[in-house]
PDB file of N, CA and C in Angstrom:
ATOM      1  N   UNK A   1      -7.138  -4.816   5.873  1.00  0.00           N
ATOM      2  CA  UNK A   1      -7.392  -3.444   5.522  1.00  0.00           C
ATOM      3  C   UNK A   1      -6.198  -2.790   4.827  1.00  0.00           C
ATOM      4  N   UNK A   2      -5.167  -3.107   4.880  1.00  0.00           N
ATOM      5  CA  UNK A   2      -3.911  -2.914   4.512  1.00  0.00           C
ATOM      6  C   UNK A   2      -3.794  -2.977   2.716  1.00  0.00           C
ATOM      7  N   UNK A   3      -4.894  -3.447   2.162  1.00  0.00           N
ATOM      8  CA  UNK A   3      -4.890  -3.753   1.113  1.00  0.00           C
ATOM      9  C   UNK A   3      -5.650  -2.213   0.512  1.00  0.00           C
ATOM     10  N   UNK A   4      -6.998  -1.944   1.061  1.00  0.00           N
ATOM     11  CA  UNK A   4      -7.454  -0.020   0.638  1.00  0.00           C
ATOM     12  C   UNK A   4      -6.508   0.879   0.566  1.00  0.00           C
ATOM     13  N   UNK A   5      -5.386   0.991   1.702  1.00  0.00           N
ATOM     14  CA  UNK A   5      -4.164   1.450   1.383  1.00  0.00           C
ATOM     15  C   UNK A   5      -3.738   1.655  -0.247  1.00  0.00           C
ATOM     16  N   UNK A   6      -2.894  -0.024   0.012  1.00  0.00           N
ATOM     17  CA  UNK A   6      -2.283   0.371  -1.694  1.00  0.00           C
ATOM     18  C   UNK A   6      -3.332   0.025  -2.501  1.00  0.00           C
ATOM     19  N   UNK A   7      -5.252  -0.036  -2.726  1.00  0.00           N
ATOM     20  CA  UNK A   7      -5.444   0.519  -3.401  1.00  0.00           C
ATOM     21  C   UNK A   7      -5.837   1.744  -3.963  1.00  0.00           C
ATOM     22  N   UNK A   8      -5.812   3.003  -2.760  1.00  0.00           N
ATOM     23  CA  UNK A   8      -6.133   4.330  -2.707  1.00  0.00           C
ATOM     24  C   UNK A   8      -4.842   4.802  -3.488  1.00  0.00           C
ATOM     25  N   UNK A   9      -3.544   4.391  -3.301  1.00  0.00           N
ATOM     26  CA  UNK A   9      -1.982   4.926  -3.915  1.00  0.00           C
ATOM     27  C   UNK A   9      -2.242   4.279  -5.328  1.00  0.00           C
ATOM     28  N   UNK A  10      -2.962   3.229  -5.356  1.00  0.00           N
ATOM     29  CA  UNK A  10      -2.720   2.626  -7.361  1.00  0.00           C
ATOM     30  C   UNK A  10      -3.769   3.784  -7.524  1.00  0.00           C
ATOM     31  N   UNK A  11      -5.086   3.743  -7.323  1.00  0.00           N
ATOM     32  CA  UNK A  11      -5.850   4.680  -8.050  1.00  0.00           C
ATOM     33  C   UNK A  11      -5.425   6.386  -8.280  1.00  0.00           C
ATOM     34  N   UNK A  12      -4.678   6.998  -7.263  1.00  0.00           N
ATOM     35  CA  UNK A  12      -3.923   7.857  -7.197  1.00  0.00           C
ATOM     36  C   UNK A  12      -3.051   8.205  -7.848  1.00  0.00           C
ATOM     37  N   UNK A  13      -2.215   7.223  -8.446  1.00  0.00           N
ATOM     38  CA  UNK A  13      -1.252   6.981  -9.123  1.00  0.00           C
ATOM     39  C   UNK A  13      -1.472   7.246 -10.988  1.00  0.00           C
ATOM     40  N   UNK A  14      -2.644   6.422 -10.857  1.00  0.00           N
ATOM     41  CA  UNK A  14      -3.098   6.265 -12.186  1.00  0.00           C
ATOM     42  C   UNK A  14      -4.520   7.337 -12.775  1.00  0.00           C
ATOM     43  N   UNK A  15      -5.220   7.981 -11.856  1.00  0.00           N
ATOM     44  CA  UNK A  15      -6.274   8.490 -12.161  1.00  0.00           C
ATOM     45  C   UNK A  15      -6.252   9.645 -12.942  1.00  0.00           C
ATOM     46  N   UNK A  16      -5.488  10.429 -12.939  1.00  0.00           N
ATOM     47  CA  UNK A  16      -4.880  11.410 -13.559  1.00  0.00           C
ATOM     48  C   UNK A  16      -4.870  11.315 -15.283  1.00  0.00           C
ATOM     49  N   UNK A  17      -3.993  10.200 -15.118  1.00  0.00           N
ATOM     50  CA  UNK A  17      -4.040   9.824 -16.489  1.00  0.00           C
ATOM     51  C   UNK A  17      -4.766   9.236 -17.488  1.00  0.00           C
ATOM     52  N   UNK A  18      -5.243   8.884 -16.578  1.00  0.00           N
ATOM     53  CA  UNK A  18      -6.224   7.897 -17.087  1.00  0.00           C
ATOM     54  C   UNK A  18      -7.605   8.406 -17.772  1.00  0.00           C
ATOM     55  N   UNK A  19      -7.927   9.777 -16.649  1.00  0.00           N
ATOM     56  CA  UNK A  19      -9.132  10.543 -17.272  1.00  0.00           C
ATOM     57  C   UNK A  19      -8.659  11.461 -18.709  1.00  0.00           C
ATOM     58  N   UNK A  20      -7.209  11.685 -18.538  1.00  0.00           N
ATOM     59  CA  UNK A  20      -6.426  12.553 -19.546  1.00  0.00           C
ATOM     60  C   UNK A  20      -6.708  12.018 -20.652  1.00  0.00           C
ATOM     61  N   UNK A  21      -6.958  10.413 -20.668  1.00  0.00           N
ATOM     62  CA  UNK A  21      -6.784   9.355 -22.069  1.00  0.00           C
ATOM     63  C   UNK A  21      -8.635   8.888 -22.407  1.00  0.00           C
ATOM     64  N   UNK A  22      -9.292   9.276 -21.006  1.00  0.00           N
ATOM     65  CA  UNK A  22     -10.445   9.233 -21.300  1.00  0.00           C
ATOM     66  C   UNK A  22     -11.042   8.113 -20.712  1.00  0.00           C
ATOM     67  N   UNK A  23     -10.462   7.484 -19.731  1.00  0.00           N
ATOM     68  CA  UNK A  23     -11.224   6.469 -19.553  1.00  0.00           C
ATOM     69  C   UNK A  23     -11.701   6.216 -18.578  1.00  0.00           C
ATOM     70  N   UNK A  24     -13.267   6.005 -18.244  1.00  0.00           N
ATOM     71  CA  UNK A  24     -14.259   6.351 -17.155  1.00  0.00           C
ATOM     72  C   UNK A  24     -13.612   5.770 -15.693  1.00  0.00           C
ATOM     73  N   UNK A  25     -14.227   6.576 -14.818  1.00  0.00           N
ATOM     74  CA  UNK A  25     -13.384   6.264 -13.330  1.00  0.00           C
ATOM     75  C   UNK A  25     -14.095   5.287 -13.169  1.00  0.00           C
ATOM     76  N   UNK A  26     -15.058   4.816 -13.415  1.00  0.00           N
ATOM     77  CA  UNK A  26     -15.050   3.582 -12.454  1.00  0.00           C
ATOM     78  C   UNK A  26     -14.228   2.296 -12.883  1.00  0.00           C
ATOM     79  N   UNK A  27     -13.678   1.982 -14.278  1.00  0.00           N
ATOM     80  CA  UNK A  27     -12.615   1.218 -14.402  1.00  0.00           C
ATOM     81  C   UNK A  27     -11.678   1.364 -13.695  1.00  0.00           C
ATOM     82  N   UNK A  28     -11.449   2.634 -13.315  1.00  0.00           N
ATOM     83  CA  UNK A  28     -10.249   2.774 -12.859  1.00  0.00           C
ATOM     84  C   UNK A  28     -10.065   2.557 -11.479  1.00  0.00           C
ATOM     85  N   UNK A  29     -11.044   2.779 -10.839  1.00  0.00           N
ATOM     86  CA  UNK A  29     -11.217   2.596  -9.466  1.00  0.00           C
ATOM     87  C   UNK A  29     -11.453   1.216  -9.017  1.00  0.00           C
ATOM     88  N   UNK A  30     -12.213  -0.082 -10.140  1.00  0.00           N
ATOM     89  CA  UNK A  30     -11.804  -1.077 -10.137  1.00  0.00           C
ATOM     90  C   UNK A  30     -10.743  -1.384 -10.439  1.00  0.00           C
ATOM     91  N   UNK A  31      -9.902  -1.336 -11.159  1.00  0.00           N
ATOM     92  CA  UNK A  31      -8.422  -1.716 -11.674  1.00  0.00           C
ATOM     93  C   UNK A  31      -7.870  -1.214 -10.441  1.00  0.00           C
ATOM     94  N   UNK A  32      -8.025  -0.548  -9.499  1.00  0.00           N
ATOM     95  CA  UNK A  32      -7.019   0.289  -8.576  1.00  0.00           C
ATOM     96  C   UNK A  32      -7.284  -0.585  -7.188  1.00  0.00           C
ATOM     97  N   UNK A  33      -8.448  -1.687  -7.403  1.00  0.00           N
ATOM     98  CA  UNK A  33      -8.759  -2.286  -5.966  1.00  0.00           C
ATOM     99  C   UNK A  33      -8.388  -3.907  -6.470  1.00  0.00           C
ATOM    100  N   UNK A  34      -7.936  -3.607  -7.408  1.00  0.00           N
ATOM    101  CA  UNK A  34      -7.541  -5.305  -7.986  1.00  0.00           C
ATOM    102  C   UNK A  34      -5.721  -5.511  -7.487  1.00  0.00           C
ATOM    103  N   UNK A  35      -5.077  -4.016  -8.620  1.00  0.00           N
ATOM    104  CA  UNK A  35      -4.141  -3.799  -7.805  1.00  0.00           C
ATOM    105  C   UNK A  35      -3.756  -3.747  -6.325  1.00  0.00           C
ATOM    106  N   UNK A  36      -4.627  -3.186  -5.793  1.00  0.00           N
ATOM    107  CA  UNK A  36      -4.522  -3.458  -3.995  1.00  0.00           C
ATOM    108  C   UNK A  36      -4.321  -4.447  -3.463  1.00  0.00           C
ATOM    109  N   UNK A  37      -5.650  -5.167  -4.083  1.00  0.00           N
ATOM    110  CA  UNK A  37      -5.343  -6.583  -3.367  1.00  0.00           C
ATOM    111  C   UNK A  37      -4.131  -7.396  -3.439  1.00  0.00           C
ATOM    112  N   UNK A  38      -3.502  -7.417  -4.723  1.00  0.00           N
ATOM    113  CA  UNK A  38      -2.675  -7.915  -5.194  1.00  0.00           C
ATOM    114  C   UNK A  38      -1.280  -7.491  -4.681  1.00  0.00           C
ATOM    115  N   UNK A  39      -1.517  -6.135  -4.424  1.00  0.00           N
ATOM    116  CA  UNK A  39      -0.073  -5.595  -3.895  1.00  0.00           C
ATOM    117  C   UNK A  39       0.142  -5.373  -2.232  1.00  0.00           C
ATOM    118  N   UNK A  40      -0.930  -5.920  -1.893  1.00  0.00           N
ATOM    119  CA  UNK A  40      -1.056  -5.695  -0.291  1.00  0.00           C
ATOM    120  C   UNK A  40      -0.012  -6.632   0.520  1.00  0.00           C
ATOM    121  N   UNK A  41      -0.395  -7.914   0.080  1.00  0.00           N
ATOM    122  CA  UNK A  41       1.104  -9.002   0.933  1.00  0.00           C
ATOM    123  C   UNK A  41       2.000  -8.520   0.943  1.00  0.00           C
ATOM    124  N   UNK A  42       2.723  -8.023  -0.185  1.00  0.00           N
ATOM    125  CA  UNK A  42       3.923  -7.709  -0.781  1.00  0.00           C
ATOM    126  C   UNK A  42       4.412  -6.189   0.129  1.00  0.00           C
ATOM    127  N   UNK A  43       3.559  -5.409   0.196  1.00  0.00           N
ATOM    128  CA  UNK A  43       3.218  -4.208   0.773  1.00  0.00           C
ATOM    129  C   UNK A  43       3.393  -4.432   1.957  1.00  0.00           C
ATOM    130  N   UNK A  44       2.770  -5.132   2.666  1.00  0.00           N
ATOM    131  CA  UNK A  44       2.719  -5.642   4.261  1.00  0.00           C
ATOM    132  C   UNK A  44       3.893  -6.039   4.781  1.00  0.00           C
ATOM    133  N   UNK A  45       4.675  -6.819   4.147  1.00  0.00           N
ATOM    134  CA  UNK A  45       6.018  -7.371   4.733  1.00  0.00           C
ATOM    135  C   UNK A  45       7.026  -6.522   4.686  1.00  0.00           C
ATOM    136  N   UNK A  46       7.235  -5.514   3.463  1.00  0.00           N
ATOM    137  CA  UNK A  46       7.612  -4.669   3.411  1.00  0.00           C
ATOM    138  C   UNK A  46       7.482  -3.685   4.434  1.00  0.00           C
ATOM    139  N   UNK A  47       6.629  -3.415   4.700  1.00  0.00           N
ATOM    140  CA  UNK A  47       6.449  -2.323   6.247  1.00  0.00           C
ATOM    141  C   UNK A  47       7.143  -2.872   7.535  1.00  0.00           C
ATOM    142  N   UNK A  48       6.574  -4.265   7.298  1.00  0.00           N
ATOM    143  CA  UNK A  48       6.952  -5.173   8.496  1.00  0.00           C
ATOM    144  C   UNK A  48       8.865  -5.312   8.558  1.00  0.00           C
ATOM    145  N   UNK A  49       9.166  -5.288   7.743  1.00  0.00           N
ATOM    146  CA  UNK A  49      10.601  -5.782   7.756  1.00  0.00           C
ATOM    147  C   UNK A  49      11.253  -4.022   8.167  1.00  0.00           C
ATOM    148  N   UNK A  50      10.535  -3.365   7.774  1.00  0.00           N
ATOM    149  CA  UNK A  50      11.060  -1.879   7.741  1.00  0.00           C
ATOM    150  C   UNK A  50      10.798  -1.101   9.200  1.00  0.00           C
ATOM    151  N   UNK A  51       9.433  -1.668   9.426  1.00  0.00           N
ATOM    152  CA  UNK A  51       9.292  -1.276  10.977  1.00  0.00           C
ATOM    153  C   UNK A  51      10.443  -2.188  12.309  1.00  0.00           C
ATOM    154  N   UNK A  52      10.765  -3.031  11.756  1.00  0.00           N
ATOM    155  CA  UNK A  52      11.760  -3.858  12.745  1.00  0.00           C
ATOM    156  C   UNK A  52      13.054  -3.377  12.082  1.00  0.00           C
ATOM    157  N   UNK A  53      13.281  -3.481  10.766  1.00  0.00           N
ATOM    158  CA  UNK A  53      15.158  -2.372  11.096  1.00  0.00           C
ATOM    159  C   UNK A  53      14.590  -1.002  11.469  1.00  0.00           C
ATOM    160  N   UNK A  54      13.781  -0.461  11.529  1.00  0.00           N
ATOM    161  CA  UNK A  54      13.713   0.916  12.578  1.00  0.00           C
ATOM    162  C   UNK A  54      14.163   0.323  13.704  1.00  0.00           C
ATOM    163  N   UNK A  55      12.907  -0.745  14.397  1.00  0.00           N
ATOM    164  CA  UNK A  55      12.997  -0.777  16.016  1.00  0.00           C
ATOM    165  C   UNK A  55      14.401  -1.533  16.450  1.00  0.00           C
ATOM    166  N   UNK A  56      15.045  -2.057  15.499  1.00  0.00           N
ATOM    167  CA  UNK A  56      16.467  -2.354  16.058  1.00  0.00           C
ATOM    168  C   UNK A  56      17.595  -1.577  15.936  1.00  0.00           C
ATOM    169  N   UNK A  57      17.539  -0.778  14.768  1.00  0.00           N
ATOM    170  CA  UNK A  57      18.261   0.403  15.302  1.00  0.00           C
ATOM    171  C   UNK A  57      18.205   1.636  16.008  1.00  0.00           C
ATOM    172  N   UNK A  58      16.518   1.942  16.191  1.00  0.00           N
ATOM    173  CA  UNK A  58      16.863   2.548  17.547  1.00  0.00           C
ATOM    174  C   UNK A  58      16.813   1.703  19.312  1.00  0.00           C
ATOM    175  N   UNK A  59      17.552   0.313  19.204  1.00  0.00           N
ATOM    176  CA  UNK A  59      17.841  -0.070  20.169  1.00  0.00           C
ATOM    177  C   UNK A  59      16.462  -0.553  21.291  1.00  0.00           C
ATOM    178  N   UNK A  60      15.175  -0.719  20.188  1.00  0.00           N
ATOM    179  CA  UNK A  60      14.027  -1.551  20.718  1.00  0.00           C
ATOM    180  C   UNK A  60      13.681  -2.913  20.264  1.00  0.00           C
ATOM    181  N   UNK A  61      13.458  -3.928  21.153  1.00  0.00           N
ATOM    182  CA  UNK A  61      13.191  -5.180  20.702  1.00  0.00           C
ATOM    183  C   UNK A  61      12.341  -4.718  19.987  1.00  0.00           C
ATOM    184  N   UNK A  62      11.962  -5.810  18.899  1.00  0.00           N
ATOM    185  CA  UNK A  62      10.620  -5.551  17.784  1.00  0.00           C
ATOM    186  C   UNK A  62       9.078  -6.568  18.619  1.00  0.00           C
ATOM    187  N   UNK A  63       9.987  -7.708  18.802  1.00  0.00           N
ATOM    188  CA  UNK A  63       8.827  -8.563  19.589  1.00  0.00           C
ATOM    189  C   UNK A  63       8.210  -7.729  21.272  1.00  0.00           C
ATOM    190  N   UNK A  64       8.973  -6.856  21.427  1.00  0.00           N
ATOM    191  CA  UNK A  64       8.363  -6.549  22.653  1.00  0.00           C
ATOM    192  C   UNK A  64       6.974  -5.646  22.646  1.00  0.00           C
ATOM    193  N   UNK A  65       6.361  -5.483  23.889  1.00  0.00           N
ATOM    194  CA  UNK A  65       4.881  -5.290  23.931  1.00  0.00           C
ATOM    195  C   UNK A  65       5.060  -3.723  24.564  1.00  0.00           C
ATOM    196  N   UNK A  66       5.881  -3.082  25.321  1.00  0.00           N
ATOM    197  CA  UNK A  66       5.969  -2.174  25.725  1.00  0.00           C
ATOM    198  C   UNK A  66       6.116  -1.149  24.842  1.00  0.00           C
ATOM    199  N   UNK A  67       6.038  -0.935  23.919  1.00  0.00           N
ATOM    200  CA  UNK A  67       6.170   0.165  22.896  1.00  0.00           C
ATOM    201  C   UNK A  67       7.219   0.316  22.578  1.00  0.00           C
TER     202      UNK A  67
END
């Protein structure tokens, strides 16, 4: 699911302009779920690596289950 994410931020990103230049939303809203998919791994680890230097600098294991 992580992937609707970044494709709600590509279409977001780009929709604006895109109608400015004229070109029908539903390309764009496909182009924006192609991007998603594509940017979701990349996206994911990124959180992941970012949510664990949070939880180690505020002095929480990352593997632990207790919150």
């Amino acid at each position: 699911m992580h992937w609707l994410v970044d494709a709600a931020v590509a279409f977001l990103a780009v929709v604006l302009v895109a109608l400015f230049w004229g070109v029908p939303l539903v390309p764009v809203a496909i182009a924006a779920l192609v991007v998603g998919a594509i940017a979701a791994p990349f996206t994911r680890r990124a959180e992941i690596r970012g949510l664990a230097a949070r939880a180690t600098t505020e002095g929480h294991d990352p593997a632990s289950t207790d919150g």
